[in-house]
C-alpha atoms as a PDB file:
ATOM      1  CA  UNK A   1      13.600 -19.241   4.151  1.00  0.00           C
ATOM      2  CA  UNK A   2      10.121 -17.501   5.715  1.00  0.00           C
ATOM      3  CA  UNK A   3       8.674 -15.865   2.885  1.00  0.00           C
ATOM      4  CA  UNK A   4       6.248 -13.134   2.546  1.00  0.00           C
ATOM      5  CA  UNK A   5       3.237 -12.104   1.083  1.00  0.00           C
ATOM      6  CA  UNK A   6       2.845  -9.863  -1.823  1.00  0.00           C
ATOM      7  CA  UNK A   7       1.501  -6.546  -0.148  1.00  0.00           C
ATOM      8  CA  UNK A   8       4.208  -7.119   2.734  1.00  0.00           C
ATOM      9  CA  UNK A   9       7.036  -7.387   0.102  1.00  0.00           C
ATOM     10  CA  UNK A  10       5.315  -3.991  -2.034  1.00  0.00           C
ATOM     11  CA  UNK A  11       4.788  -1.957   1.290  1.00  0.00           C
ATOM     12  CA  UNK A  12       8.931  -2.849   2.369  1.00  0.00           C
ATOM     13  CA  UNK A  13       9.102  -0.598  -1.362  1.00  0.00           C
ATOM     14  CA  UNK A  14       8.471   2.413   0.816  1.00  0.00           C
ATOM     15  CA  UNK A  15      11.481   1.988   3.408  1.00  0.00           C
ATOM     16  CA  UNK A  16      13.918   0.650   0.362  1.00  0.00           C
ATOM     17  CA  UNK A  17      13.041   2.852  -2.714  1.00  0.00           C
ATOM     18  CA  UNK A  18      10.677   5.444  -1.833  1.00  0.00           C
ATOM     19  CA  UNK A  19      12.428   6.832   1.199  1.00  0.00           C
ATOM     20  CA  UNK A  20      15.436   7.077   0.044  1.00  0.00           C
ATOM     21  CA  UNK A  21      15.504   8.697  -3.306  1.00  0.00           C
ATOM     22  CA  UNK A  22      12.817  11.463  -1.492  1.00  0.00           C
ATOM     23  CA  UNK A  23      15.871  11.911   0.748  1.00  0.00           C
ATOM     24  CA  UNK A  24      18.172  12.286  -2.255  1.00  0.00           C
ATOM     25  CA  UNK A  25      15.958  14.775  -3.849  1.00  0.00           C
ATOM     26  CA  UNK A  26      16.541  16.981  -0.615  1.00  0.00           C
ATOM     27  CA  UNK A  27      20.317  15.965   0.163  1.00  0.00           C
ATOM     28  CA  UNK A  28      21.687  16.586  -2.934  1.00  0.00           C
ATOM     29  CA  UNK A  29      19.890  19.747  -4.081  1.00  0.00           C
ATOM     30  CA  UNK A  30      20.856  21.108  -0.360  1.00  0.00           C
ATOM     31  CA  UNK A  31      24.472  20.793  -0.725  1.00  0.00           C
ATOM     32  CA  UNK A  32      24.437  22.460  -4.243  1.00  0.00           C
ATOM     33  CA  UNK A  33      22.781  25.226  -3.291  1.00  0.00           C
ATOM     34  CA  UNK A  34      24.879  25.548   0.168  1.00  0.00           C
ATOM     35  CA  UNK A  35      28.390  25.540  -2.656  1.00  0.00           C
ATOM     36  CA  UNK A  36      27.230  28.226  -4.691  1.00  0.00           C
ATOM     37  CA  UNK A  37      26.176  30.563  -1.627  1.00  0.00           C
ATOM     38  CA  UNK A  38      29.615  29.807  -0.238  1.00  0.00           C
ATOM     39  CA  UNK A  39      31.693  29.652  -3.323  1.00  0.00           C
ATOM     40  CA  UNK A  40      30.426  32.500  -5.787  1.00  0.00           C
ATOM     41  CA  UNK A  41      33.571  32.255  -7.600  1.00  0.00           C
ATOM     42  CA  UNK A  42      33.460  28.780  -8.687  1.00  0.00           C
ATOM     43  CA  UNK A  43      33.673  28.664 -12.569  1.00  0.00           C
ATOM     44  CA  UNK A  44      29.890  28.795 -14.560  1.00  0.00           C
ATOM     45  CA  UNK A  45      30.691  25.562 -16.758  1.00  0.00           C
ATOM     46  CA  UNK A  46      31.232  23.797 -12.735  1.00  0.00           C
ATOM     47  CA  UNK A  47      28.632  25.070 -11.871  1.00  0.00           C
ATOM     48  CA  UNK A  48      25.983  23.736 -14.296  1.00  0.00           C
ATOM     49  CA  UNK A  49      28.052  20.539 -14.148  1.00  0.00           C
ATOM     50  CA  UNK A  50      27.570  20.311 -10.257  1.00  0.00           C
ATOM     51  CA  UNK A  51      23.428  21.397 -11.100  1.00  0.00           C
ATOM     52  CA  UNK A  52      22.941  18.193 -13.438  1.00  0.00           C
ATOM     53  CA  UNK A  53      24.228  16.020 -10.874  1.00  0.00           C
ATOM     54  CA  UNK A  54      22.665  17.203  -8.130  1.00  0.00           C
ATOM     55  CA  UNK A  55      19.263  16.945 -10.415  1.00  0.00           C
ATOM     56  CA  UNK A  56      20.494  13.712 -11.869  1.00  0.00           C
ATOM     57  CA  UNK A  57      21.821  11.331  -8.678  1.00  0.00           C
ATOM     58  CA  UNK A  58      19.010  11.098  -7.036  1.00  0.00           C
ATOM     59  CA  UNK A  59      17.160   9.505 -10.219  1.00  0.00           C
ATOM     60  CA  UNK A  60      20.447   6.853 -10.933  1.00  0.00           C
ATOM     61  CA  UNK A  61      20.150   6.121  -7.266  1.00  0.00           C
ATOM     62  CA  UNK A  62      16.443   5.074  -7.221  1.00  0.00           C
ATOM     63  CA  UNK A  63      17.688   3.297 -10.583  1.00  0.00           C
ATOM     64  CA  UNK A  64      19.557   1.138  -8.663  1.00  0.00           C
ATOM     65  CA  UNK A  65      17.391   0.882  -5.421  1.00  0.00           C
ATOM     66  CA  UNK A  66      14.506  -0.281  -7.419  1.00  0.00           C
ATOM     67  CA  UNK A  67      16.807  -2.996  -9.137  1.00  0.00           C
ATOM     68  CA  UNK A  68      17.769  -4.631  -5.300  1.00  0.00           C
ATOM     69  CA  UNK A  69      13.949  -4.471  -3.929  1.00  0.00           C
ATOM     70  CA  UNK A  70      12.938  -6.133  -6.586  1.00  0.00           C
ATOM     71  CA  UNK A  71      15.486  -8.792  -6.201  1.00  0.00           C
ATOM     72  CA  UNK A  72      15.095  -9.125  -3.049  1.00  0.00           C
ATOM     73  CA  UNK A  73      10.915  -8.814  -3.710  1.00  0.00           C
ATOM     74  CA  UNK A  74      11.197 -12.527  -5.950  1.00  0.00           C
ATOM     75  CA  UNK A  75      13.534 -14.188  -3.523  1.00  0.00           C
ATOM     76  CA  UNK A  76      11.576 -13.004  -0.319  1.00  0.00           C
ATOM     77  CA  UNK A  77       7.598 -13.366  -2.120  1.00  0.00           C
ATOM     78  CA  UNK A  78       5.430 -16.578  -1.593  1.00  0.00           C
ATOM     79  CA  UNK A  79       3.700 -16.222  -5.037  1.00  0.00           C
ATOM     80  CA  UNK A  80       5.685 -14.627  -7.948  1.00  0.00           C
ATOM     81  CA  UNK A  81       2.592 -14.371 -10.370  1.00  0.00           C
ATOM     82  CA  UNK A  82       0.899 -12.468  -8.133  1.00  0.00           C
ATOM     83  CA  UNK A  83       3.812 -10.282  -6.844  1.00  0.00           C
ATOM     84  CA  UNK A  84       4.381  -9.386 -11.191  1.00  0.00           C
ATOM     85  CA  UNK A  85       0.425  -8.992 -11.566  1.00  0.00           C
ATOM     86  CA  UNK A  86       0.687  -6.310  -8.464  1.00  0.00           C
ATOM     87  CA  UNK A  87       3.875  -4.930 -10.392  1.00  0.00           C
ATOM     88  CA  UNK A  88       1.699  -4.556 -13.794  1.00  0.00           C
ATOM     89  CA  UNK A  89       3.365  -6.302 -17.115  1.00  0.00           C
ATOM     90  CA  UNK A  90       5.450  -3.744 -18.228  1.00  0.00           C
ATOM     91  CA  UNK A  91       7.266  -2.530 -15.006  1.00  0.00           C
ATOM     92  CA  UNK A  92      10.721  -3.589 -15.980  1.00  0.00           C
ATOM     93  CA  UNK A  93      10.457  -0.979 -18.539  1.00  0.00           C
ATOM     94  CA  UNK A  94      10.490   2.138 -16.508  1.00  0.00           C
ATOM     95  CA  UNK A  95      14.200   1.021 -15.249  1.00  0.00           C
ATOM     96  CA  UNK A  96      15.586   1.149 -18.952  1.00  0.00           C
ATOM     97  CA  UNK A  97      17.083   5.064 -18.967  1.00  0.00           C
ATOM     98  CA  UNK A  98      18.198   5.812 -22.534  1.00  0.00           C
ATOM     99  CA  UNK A  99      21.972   5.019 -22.902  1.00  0.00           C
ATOM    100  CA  UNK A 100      21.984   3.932 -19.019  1.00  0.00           C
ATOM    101  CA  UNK A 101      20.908   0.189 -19.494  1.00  0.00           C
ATOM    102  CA  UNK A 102      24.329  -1.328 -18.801  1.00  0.00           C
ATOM    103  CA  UNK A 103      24.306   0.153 -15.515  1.00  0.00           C
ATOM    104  CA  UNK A 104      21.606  -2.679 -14.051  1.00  0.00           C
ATOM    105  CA  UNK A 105      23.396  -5.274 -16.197  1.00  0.00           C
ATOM    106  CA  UNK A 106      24.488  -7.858 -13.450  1.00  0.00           C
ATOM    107  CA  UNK A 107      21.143  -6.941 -11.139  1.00  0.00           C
ATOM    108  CA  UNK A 108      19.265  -8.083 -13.910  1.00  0.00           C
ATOM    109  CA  UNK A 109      21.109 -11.082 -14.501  1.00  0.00           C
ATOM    110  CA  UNK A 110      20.628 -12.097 -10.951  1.00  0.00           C
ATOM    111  CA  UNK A 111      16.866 -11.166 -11.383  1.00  0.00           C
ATOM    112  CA  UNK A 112      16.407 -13.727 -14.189  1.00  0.00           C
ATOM    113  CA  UNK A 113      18.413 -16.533 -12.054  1.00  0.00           C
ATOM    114  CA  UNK A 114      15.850 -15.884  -9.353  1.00  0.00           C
ATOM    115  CA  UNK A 115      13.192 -16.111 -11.491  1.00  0.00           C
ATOM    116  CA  UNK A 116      14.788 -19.276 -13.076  1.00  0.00           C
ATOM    117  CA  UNK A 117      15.669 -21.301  -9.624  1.00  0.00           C
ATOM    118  CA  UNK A 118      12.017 -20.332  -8.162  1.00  0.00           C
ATOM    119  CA  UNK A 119      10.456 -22.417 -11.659  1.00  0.00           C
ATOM    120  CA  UNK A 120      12.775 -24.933 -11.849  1.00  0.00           C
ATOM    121  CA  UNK A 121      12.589 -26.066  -7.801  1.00  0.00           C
ATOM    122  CA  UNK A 122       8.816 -25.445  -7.962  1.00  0.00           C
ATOM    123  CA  UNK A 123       8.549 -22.484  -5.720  1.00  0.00           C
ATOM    124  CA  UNK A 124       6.588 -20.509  -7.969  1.00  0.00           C
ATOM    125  CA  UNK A 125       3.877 -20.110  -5.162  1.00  0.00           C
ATOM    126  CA  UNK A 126       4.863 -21.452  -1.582  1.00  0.00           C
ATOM    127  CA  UNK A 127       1.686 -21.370   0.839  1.00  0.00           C
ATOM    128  CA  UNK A 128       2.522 -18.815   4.110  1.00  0.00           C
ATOM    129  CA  UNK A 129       3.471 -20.062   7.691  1.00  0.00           C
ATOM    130  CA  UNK A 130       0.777 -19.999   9.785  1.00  0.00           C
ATOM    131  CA  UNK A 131       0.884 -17.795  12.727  1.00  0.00           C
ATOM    132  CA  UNK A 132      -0.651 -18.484  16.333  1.00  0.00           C
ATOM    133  CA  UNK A 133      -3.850 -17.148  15.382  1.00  0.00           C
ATOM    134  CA  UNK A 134      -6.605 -16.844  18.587  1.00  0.00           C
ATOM    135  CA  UNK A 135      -9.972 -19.216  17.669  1.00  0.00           C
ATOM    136  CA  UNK A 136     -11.728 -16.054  16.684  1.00  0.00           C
ATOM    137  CA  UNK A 137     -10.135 -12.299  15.527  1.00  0.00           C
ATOM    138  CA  UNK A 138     -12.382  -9.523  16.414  1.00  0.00           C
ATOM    139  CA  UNK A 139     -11.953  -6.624  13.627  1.00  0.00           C
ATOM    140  CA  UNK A 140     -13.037  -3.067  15.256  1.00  0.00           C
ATOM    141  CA  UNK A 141     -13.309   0.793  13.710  1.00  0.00           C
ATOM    142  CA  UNK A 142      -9.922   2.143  13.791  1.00  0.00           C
ATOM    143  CA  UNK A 143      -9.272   4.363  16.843  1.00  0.00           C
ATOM    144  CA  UNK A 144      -6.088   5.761  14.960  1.00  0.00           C
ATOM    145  CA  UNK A 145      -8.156   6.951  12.062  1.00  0.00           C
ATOM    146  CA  UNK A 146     -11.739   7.849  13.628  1.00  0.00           C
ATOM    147  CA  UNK A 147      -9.502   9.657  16.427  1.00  0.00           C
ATOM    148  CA  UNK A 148      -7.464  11.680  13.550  1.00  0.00           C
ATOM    149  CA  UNK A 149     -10.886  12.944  12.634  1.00  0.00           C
ATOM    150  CA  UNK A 150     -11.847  14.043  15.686  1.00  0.00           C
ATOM    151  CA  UNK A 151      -9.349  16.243  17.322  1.00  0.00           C
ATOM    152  CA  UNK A 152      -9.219  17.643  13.624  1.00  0.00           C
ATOM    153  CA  UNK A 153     -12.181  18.741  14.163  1.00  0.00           C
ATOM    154  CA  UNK A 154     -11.348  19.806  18.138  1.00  0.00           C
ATOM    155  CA  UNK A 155      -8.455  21.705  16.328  1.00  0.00           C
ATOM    156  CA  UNK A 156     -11.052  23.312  13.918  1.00  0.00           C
ATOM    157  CA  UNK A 157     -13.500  24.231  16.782  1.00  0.00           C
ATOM    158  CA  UNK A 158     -11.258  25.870  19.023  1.00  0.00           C
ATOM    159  CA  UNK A 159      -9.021  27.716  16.407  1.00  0.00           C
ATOM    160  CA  UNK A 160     -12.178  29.807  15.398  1.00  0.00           C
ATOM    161  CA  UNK A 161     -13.397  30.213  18.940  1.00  0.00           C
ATOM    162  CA  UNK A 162     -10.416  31.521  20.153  1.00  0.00           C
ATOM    163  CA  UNK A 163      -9.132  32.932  16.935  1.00  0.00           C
ATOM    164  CA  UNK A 164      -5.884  33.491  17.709  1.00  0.00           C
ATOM    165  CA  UNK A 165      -3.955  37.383  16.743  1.00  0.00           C
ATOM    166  CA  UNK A 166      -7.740  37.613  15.111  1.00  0.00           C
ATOM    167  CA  UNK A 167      -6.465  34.965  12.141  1.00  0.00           C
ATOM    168  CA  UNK A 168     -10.541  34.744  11.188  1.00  0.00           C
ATOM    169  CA  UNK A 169     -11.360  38.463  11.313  1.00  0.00           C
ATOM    170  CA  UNK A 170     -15.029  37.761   9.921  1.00  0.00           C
ATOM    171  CA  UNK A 171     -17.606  36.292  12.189  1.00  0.00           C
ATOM    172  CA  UNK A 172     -19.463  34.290   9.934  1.00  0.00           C
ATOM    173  CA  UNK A 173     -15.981  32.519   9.050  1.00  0.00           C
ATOM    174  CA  UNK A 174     -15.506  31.993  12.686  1.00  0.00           C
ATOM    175  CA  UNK A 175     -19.108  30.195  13.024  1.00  0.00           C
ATOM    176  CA  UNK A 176     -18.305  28.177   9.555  1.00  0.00           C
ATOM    177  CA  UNK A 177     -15.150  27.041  11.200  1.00  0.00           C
ATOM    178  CA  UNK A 178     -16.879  25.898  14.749  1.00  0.00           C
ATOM    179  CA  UNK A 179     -19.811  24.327  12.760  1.00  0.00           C
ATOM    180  CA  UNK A 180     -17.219  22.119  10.701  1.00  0.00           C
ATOM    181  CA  UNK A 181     -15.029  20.872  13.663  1.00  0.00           C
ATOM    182  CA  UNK A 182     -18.527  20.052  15.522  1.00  0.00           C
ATOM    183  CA  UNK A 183     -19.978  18.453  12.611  1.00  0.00           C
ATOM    184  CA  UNK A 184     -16.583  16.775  12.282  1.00  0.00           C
ATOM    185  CA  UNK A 185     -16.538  15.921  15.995  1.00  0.00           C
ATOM    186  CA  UNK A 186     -20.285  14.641  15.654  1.00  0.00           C
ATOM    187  CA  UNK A 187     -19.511  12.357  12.769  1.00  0.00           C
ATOM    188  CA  UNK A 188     -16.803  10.576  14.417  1.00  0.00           C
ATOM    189  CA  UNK A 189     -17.863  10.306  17.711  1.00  0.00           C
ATOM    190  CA  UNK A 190     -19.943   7.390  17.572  1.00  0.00           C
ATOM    191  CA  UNK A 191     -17.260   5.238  15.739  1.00  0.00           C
ATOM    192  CA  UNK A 192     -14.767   5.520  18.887  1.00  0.00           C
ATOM    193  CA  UNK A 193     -17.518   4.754  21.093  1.00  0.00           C
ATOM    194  CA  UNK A 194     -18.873   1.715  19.331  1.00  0.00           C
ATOM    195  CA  UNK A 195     -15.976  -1.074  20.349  1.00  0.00           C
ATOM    196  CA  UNK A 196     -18.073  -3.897  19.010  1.00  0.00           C
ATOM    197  CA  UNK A 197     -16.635  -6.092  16.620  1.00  0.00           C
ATOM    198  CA  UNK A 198     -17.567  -4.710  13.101  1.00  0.00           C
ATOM    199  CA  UNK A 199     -15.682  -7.807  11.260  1.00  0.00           C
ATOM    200  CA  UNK A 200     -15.033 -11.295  12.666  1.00  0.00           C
ATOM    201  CA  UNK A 201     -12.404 -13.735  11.242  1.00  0.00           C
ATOM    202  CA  UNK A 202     -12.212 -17.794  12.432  1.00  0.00           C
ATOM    203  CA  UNK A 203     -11.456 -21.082  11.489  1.00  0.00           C
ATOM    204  CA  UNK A 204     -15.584 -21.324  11.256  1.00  0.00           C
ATOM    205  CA  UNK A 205     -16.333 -18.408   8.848  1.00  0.00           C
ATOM    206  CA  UNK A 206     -16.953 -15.059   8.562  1.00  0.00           C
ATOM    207  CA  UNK A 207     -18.587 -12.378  10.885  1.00  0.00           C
ATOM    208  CA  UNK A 208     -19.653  -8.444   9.594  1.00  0.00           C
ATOM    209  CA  UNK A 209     -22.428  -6.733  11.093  1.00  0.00           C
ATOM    210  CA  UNK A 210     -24.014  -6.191   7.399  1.00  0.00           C
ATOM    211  CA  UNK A 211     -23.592 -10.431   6.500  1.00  0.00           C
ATOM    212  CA  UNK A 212     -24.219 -12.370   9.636  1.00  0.00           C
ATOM    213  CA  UNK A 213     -22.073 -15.265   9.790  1.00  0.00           C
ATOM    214  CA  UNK A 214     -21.155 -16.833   7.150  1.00  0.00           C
ATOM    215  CA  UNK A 215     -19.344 -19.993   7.010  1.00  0.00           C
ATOM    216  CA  UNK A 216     -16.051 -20.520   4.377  1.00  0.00           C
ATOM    217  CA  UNK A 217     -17.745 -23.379   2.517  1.00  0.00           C
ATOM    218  CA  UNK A 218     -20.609 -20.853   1.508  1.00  0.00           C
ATOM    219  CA  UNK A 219     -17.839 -18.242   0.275  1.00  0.00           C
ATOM    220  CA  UNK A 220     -17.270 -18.250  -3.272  1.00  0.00           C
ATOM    221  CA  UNK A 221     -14.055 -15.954  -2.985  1.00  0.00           C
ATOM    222  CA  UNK A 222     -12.719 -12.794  -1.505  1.00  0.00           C
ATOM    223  CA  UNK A 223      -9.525 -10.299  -2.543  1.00  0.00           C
ATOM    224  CA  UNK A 224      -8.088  -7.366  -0.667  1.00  0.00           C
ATOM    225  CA  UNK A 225      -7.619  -4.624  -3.114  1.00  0.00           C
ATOM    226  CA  UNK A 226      -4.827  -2.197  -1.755  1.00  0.00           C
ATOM    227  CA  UNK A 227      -4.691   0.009  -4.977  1.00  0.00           C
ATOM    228  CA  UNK A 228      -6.732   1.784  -7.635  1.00  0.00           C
ATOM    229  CA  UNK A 229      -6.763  -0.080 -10.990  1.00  0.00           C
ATOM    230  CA  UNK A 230      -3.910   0.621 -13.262  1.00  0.00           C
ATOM    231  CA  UNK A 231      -4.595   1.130 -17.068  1.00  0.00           C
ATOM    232  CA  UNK A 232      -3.783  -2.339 -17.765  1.00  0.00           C
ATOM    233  CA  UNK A 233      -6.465  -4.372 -15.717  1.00  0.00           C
ATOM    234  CA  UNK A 234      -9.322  -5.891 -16.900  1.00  0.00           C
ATOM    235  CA  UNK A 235     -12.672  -4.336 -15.959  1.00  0.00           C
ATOM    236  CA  UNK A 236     -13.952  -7.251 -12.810  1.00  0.00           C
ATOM    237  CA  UNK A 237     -15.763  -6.818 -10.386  1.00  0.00           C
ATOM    238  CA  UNK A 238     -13.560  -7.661  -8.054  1.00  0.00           C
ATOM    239  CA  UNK A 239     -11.095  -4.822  -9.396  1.00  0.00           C
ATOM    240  CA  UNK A 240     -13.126  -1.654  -8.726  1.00  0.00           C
ATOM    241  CA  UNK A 241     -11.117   1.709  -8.207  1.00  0.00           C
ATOM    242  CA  UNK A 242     -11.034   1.245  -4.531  1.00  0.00           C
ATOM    243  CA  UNK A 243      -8.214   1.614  -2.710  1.00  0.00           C
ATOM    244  CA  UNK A 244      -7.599  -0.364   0.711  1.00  0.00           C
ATOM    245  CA  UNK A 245     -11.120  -2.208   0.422  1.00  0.00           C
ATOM    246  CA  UNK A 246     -11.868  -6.057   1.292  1.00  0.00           C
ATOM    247  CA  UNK A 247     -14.487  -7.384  -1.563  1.00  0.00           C
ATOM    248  CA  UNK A 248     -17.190 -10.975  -0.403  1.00  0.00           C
ATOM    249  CA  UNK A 249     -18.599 -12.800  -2.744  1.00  0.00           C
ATOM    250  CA  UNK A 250     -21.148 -15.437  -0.734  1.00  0.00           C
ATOM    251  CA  UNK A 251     -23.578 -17.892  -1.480  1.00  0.00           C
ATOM    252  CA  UNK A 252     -27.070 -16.699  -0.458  1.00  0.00           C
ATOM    253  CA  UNK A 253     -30.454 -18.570  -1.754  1.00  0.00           C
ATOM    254  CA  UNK A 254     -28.870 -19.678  -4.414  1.00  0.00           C
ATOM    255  CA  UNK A 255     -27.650 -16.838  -5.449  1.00  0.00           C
ATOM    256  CA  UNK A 256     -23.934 -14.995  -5.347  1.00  0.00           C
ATOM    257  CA  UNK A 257     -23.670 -11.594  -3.541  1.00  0.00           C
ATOM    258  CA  UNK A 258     -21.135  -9.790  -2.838  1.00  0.00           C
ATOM    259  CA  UNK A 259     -20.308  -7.050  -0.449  1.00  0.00           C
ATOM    260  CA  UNK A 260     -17.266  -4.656   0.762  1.00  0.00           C
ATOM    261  CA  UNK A 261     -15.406  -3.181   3.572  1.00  0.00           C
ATOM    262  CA  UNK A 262     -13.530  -0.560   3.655  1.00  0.00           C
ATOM    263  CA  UNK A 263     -10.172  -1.439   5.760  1.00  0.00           C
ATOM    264  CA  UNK A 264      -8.732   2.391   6.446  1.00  0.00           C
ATOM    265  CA  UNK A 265     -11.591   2.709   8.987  1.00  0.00           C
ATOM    266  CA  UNK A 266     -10.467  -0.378  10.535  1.00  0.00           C
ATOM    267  CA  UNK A 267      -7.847  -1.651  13.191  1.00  0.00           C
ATOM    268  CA  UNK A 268      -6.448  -3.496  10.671  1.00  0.00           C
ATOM    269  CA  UNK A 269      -4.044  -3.076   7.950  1.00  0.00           C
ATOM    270  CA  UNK A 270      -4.505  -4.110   4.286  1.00  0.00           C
ATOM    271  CA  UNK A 271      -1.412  -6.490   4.708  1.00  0.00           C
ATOM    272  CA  UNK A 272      -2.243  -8.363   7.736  1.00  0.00           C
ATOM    273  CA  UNK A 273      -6.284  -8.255   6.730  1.00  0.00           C
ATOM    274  CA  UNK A 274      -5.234 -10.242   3.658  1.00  0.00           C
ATOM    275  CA  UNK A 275      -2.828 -12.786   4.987  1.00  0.00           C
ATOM    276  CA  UNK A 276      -5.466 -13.397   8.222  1.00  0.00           C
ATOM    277  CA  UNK A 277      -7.839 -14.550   5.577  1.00  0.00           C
ATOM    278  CA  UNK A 278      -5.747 -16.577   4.192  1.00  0.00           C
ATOM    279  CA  UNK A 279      -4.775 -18.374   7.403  1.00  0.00           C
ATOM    280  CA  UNK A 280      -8.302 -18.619   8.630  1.00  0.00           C
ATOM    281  CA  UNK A 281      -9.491 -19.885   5.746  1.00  0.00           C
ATOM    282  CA  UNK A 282      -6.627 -21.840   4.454  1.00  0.00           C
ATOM    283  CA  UNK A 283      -6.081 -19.817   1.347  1.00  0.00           C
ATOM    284  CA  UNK A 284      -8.952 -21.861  -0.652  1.00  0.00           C
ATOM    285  CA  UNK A 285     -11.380 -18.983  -1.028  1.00  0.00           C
ATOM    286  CA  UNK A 286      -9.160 -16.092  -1.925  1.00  0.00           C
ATOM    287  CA  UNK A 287      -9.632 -14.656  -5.517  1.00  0.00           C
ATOM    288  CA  UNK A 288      -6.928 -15.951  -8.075  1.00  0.00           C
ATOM    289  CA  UNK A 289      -5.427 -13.355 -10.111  1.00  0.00           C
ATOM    290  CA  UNK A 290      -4.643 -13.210 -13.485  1.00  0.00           C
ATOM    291  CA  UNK A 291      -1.796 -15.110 -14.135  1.00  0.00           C
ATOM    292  CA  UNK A 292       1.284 -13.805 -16.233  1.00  0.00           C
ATOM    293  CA  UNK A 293       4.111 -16.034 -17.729  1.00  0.00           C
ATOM    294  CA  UNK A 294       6.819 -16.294 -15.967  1.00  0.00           C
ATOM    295  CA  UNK A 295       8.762 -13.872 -17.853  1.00  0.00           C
ATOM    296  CA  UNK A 296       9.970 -10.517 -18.137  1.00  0.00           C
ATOM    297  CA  UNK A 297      11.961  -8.211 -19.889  1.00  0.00           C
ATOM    298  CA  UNK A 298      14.858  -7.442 -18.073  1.00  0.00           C
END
């Protein structure tokens, strides 16, 4: 079986759960509200009956969505600890609707015999495949986001100069307008000019601009932090409330500094930025987690 890491197994959440029920919401409202324009004589009592569910489905649904991602999350996952860690400890209890329990019944059966085969044939953590990887990966600013930026700030610039059916009637709003999509246009400029590398990743060590290189043996540990911290974590250092950020900690003198990147600016995602460490530096530097016992309460 290829398994996957943690944030690739969380982001496949989006396009199994999240999706979905945010379709549902739409759906099922729609067609309620398209049967009482069309049939104004059906009964009141029908009516309300026909509200709850359209109100109601799309919540059982995501019920049972989030019950087969997460079964297929532990089969597909290369380290279950830190899959559960990402989840926070008490995530099973969100599924538990009042008087709705025995509806996940056999999903969470097959959840705990998952969880059960994974201990008892040791493949609690199984280390990643390792990809053809070039001998060095050259990390650059993000076209896709700097470029966003910029013709938002094209958009801004020529809205107010040609102001169209005279949307910005006062002057001063128009020059406002023009000096935010040039000051926008200014700031991002130099990024999608500047096609350096910015980050550096090989079998050798690491590359930033800010660091130098820096080989893996002088590396105490690093972690890719994809989320702010929920109520539950620990205050660390390596745990600060920001989101989609790649945290250093390096040997220097003698002494152990850190440093951070922030990967939205990047051409890089969080998920592949974390499992290319991992291959370049075979997984011995990367931050452990804190570990949770292998159960739940499901």
């Amino acid at each position: 079986m290829k398994y996957l890491s943690t944030f690739r197994v969380l982001r496949a959440a989006m396009w199994q759960v999240h999706l979905p029920f945010l379709a549902s919401l739409v759906i099922f409202p729609a067609i309620c509200i398209y049967f009482f324009l069309n049939e104004p004589q059906t009964p009141q009592v029908f009516k309300l009956l026909l509200l709850l569910m359209a109100v109601g489905l799309p919540f059982l649904i995501r019920f049972q969505l989030v019950l087969m991602w997460r079964a297929w999350a532990l089969r597909k996952v290369n380290d279950v600890n830190e899959f559960l860690y990402e989840q926070g400890p008490n995530w099973q209890i969100h599924d538990n609707l009042p008087g709705l329990g025995f509806l996940g019944k056999g999903k969470r059966a097959y959840i705990r015999e998952i969880l059960q085969f994974r201990k008892r044939n040791n493949l609690w953590h199984v280390p990643l495949k390792t990809p053809k990887l070039k001998e060095e990966y050259h990390i650059r600013f993000s076209i896709r986001f700097f470029g966003g930026f910029f013709l938002l700030g094209v958009a801004c610039s020529l809205m107010a100069w040609w102001n169209p059916q005279g949307i910005l009637q006062d002057s001063l709003l128009q020059f406002v307008f023009i000096f935010i999509g040039l000051g926008i246009m200014a700031w991002s400029s130099p990024y999608l000019i500047d096609r350096s590398p910015v980050i550096t990743l090989s079998k050798k060590g690491f590359y930033s601009r800010r660091t130098g290189w820096i080989d893996w043996d002088r590396i105490d540990q690093y972690r890719v932090i994809h989320r702010h911290n929920r109520e539950d974590d620990q205050p660390d250092q390596l745990h600060s409330n920001m989101m989609n950020s790649l945290f250093i900690y390096f040997k220097e003198e003698g002494e152990i500094k850190s440093d951070r990147f922030g990967i939205s600016r990047l051409s890089i995602s969080y998920v592949r930025m974390d499992e290319y460490l991992q291959h370049y530096s075979n997984g011995k530097n990367r931050s452990p987690l804190y570990q949770l016992p292998a159960t739940m309460l499901i």
